[in-house]
N, C-alpha and C. Protein backbone atom coordinates (compact mmCIF):
# COMPACT_ATOMS: atom_id res chain seq x y z
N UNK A 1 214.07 98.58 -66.83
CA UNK A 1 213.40 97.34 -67.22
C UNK A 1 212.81 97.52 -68.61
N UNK A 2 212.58 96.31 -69.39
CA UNK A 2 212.17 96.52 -70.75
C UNK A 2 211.13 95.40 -71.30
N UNK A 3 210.19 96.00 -71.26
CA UNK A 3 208.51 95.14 -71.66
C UNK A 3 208.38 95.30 -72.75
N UNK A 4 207.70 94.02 -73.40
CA UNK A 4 207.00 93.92 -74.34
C UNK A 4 205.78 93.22 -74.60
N UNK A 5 204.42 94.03 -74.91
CA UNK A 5 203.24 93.43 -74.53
C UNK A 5 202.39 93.29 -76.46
N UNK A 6 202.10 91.98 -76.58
CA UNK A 6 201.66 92.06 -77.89
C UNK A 6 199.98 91.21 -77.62
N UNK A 7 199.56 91.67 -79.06
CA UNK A 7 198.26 90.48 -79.10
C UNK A 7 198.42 89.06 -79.84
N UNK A 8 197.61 88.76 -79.37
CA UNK A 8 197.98 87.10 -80.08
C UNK A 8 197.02 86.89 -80.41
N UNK A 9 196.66 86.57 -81.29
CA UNK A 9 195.48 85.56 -82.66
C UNK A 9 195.01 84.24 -82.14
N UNK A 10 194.69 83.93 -81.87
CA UNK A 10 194.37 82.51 -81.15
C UNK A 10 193.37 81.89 -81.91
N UNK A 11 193.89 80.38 -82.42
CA UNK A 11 193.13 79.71 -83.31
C UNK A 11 192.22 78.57 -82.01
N UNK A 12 190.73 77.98 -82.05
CA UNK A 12 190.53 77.17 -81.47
C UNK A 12 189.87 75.99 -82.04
N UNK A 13 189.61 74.95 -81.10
CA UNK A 13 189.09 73.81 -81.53
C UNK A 13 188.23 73.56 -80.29
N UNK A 14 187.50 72.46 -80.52
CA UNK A 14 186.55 71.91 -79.36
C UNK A 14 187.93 70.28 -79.64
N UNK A 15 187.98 69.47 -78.42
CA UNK A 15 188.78 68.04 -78.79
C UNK A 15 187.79 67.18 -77.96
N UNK A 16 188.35 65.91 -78.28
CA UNK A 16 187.93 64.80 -77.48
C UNK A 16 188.58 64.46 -76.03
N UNK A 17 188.21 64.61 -75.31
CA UNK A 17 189.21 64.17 -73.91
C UNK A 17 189.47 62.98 -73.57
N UNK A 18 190.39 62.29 -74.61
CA UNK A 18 191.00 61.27 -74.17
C UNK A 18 191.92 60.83 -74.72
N UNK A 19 192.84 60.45 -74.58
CA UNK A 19 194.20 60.14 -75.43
C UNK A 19 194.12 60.64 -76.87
N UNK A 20 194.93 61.44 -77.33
CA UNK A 20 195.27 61.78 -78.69
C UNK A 20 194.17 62.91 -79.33
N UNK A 21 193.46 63.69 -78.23
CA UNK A 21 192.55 64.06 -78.61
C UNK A 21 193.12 65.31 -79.12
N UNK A 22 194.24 65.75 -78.43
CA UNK A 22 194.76 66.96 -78.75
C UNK A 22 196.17 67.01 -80.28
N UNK A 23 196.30 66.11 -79.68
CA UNK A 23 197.65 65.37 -80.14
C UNK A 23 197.22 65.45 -82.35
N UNK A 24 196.42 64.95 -82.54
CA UNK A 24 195.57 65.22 -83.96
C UNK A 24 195.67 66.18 -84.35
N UNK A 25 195.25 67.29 -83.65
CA UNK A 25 195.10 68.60 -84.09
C UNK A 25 196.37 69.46 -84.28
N UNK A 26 197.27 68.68 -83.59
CA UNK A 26 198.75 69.90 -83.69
C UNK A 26 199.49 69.06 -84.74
N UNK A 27 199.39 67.76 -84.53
CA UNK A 27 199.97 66.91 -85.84
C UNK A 27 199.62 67.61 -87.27
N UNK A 28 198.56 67.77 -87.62
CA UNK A 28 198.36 68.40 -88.81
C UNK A 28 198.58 70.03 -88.74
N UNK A 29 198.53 70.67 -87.72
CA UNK A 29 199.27 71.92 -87.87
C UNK A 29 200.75 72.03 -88.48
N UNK A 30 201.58 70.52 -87.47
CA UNK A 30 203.13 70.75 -87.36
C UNK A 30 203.46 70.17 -89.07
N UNK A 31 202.23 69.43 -89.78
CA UNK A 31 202.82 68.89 -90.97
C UNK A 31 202.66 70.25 -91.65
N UNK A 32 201.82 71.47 -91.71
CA UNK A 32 201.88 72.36 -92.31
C UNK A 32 202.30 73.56 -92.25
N UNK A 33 203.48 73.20 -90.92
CA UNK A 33 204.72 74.24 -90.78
C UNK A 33 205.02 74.69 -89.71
N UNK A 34 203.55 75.18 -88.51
CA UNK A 34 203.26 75.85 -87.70
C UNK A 34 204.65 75.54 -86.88
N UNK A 35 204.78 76.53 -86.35
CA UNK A 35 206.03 76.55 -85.43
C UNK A 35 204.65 77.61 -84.14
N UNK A 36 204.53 76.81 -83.01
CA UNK A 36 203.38 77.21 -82.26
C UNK A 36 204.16 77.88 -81.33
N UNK A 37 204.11 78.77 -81.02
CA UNK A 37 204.72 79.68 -79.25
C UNK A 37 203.54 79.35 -78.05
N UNK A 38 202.46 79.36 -78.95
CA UNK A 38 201.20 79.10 -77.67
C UNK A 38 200.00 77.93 -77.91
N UNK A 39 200.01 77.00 -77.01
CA UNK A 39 199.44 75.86 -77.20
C UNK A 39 198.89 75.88 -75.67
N UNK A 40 197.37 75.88 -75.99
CA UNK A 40 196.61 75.96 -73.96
C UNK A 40 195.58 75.13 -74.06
N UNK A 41 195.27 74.30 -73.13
CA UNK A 41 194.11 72.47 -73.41
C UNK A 41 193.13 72.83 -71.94
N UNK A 42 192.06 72.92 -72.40
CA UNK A 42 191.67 72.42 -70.82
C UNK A 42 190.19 71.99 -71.28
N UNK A 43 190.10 70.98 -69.94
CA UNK A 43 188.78 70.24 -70.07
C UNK A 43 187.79 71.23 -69.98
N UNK A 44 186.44 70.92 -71.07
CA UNK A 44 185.22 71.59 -71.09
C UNK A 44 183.99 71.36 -69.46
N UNK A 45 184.74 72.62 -68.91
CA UNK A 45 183.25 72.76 -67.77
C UNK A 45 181.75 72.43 -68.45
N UNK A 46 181.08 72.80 -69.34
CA UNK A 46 179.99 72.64 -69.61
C UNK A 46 179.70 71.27 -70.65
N UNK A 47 180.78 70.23 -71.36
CA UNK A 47 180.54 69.38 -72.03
C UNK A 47 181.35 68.41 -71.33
N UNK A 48 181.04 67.31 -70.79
CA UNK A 48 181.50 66.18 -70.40
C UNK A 48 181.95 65.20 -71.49
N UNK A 49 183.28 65.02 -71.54
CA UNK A 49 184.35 64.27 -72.43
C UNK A 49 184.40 65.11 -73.34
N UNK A 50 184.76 66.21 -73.56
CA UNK A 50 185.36 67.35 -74.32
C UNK A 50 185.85 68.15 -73.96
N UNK A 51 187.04 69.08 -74.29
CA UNK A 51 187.76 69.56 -73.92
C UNK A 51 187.98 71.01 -75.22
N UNK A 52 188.97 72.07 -74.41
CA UNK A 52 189.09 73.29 -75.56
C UNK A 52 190.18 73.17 -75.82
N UNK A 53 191.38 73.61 -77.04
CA UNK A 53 192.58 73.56 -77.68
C UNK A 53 192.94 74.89 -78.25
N UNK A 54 193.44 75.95 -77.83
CA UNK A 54 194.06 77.03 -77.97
C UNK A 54 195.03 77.45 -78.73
N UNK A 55 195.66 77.61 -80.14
CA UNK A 55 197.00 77.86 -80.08
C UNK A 55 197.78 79.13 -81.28
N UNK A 56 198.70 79.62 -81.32
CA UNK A 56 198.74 80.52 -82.01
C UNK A 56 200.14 80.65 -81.83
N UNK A 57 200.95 81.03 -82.90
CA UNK A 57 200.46 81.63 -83.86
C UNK A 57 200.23 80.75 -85.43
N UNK A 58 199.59 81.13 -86.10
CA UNK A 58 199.37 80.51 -87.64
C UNK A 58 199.37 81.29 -88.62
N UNK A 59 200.43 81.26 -89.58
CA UNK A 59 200.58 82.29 -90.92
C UNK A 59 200.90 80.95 -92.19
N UNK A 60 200.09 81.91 -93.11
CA UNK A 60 200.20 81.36 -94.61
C UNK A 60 199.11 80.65 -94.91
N UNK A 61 198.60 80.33 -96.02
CA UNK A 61 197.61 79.77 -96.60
C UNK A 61 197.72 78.42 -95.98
N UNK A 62 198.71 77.47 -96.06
CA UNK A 62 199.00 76.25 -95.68
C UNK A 62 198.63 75.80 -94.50
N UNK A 63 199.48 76.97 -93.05
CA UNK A 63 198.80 76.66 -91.86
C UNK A 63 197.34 77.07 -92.14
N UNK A 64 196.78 77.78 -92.13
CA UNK A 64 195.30 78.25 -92.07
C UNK A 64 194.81 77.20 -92.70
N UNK A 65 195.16 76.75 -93.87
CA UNK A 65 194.20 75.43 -94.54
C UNK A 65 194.14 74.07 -93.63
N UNK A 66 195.60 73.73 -92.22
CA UNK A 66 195.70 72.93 -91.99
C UNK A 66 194.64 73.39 -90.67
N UNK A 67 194.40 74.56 -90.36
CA UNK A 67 193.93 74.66 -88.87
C UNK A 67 192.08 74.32 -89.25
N UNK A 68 191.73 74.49 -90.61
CA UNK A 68 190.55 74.01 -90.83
C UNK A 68 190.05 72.95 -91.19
N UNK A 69 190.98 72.24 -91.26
CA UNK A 69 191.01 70.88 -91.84
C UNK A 69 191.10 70.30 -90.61
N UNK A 70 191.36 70.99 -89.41
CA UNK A 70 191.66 70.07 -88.25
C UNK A 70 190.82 70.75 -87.26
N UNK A 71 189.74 71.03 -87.83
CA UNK A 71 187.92 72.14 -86.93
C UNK A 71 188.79 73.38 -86.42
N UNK A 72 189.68 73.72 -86.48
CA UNK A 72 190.39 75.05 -85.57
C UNK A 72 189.69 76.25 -86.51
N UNK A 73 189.06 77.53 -85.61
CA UNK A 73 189.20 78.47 -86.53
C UNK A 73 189.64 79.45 -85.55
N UNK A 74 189.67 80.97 -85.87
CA UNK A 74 190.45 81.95 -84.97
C UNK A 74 189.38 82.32 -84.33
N UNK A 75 189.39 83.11 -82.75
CA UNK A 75 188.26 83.56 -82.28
C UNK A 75 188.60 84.74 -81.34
N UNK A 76 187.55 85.42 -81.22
CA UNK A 76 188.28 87.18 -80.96
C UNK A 76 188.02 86.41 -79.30
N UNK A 77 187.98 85.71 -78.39
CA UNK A 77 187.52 85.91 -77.43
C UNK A 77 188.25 84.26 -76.76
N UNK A 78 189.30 84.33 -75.98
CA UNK A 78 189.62 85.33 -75.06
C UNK A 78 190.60 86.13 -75.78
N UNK A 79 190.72 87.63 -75.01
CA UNK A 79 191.77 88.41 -75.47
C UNK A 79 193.09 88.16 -74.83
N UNK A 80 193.99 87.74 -75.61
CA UNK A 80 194.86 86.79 -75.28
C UNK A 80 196.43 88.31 -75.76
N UNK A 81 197.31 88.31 -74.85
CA UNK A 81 198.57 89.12 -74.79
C UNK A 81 199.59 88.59 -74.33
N UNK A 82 200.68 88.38 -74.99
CA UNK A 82 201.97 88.05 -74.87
C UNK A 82 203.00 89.22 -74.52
N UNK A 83 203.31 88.54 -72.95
CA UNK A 83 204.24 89.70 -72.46
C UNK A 83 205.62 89.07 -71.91
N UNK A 84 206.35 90.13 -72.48
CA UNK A 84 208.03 89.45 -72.20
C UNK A 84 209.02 90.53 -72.01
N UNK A 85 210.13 90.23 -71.14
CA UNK A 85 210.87 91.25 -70.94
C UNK A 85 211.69 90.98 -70.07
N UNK A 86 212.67 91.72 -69.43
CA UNK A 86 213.78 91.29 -68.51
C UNK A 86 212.83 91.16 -67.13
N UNK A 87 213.51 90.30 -66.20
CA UNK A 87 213.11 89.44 -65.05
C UNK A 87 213.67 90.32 -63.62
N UNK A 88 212.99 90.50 -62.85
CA UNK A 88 213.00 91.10 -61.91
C UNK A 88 212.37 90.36 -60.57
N UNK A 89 213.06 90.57 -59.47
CA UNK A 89 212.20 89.92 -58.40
C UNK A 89 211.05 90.47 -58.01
N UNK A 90 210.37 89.99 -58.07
CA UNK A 90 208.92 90.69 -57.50
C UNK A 90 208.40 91.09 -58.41
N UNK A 91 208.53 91.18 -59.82
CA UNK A 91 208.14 91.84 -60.64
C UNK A 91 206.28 91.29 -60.97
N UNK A 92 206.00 89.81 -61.02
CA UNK A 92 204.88 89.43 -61.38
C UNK A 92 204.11 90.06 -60.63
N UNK A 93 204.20 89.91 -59.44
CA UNK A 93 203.16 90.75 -58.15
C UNK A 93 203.21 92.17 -58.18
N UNK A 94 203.98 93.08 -58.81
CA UNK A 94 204.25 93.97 -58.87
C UNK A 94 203.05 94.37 -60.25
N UNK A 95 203.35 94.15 -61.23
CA UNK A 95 202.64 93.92 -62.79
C UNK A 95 200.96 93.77 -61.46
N UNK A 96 200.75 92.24 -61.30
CA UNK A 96 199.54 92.04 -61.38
C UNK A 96 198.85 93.49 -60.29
N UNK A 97 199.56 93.34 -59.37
CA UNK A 97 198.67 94.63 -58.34
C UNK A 97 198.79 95.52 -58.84
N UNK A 98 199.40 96.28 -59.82
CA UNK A 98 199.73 97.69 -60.62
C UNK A 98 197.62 97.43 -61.69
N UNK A 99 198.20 96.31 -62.03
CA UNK A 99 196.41 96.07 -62.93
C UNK A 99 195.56 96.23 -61.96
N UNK A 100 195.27 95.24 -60.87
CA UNK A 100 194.19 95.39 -60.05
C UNK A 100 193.61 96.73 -59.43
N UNK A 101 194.69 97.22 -59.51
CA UNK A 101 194.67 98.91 -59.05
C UNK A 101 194.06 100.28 -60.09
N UNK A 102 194.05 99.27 -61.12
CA UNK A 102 193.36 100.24 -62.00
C UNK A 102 192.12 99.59 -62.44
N UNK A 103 191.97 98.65 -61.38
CA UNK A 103 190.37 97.95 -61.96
C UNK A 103 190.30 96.98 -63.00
N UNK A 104 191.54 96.49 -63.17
CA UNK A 104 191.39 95.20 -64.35
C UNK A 104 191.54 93.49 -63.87
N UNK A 105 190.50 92.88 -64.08
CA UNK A 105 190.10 91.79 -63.39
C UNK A 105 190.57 90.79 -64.81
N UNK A 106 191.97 90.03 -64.34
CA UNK A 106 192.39 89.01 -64.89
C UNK A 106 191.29 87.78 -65.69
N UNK A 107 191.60 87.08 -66.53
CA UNK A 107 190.77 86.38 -66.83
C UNK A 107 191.85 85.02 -67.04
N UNK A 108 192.97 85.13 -67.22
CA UNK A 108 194.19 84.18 -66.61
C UNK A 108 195.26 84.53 -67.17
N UNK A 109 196.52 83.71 -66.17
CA UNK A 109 198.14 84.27 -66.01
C UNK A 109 198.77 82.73 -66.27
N UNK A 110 199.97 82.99 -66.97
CA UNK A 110 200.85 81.93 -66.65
C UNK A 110 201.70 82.33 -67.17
N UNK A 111 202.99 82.20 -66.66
CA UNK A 111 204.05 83.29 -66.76
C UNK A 111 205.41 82.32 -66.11
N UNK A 112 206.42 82.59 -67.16
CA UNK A 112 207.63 81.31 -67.18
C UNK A 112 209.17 82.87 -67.35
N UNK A 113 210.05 82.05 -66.63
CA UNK A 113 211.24 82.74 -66.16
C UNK A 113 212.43 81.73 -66.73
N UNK A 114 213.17 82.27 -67.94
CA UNK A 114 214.45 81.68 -68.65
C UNK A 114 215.64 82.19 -68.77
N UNK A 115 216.53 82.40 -68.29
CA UNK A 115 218.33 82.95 -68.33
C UNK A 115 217.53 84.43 -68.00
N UNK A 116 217.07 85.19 -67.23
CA UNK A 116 216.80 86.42 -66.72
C UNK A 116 216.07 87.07 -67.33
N UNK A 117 215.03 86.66 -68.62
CA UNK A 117 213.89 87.28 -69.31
C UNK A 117 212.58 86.19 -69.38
N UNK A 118 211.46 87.22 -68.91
CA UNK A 118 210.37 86.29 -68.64
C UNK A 118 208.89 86.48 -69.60
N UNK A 119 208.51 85.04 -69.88
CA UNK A 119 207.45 85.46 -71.01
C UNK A 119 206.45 85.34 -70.24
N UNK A 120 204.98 85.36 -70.65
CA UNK A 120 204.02 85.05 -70.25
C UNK A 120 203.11 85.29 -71.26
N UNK A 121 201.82 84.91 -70.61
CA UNK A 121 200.26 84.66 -71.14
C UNK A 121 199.34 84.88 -71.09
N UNK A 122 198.63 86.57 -71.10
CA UNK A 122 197.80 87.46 -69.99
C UNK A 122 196.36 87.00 -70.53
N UNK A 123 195.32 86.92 -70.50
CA UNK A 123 193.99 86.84 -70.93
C UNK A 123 192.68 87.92 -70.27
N UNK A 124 192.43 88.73 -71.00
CA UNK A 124 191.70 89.67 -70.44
C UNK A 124 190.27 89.50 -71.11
N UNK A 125 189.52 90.26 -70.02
CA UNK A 125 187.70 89.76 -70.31
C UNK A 125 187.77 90.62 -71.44
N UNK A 126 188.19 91.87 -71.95
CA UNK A 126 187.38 92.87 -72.97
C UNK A 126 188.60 93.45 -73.72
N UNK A 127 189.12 93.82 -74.64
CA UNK A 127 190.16 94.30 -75.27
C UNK A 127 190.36 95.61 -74.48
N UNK A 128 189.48 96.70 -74.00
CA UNK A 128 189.87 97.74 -73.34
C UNK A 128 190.63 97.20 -71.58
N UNK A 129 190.25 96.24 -71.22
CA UNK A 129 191.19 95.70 -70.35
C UNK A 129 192.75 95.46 -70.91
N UNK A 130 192.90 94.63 -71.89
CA UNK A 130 194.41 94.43 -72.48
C UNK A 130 194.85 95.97 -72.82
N UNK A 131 193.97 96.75 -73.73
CA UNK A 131 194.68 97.85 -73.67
C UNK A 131 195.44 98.42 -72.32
N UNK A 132 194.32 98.77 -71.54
CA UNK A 132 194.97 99.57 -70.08
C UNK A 132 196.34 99.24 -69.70
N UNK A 133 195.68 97.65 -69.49
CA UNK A 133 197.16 96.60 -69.05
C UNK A 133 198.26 96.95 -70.22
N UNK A 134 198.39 97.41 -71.35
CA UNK A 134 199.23 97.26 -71.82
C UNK A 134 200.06 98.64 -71.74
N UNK A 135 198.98 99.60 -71.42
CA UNK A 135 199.94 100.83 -70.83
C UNK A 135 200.30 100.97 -69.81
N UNK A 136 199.85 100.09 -68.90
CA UNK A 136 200.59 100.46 -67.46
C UNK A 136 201.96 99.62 -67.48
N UNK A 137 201.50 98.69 -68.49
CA UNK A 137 202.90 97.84 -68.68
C UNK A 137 204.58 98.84 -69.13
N UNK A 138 203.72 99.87 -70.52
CA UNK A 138 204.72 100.27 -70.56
C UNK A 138 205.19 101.40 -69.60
N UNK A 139 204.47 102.02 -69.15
CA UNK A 139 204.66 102.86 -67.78
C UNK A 139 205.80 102.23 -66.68
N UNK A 140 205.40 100.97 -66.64
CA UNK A 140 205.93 100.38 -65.55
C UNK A 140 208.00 100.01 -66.19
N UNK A 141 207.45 99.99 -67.36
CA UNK A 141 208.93 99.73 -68.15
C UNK A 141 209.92 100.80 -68.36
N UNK A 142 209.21 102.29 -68.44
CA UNK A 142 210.22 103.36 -68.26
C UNK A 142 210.40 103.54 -66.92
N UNK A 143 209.79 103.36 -65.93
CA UNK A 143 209.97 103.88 -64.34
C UNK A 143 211.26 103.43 -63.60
């Protein structure tokens, strides 16, 4: 099997929760090139009619000028890892209990399966969590 576990940069925004609230913010990304792999929305638990906007990646003066022009800036937190590699049955449950077993408490998963290689979207509470996870990953890839 063959893994690949990276970090991802994650630009954010606070939005409006309601039609087009999100929709603004990637418009002026996509006029300034961004070609996005990761785009994540969810309504704000603690602010009622607001919501958070996630997305990455952003290179060049242009995107970066467009992600501030549109309130986005980058933020170390969540620690966000992009993992991809050939597709196996059982493999997600396999991955996640291999982490739990070494004491690493998810902070969220979402994970997509295309022609027999699967990406996903790991989020860990502390960077020494993504690290671990990222060696048992490759552990798990020579075995």
């Amino acid at each position: 099997m063959s893994f690949k576990m990276q970090r991802v940069h994650v630009f954010h925004a606070e939005v409006e929760d309601k039609p087009g609230g999100i929709s603004a913010k990637l418009k002026k990304l996509a006029e300034a090139g961004a070609h996005l792999e990761y785009v994540y929305s969810q309504r704000s638990a603690g602010k009622p009619g607001m919501g958070d906007l996630y997305v990455a990646p952003l290179h060049g003066t242009n995107q970066l000028a467009a992600a501030r022009e549109a309130g986005m800036h980058e933020v170390g937190e969540p620690i966000v890892m992009r993992v991809s590699g050939d597709d196996k049955v059982g493999l997600s449950g396999r991955l996640t209990q291999t982490w739990e077993m070494a004491g690493i408490n998810l902070h969220g998963l979402v994970m997509s399966v295309i022609g027999g290689k699967f990406v996903g979207y790991v989020t860990f509470d502390s960077v020494t969590d993504a690290n671990k996870a990222a060696t048992i990953l490759a552990e798990l890839g020579t075995a």
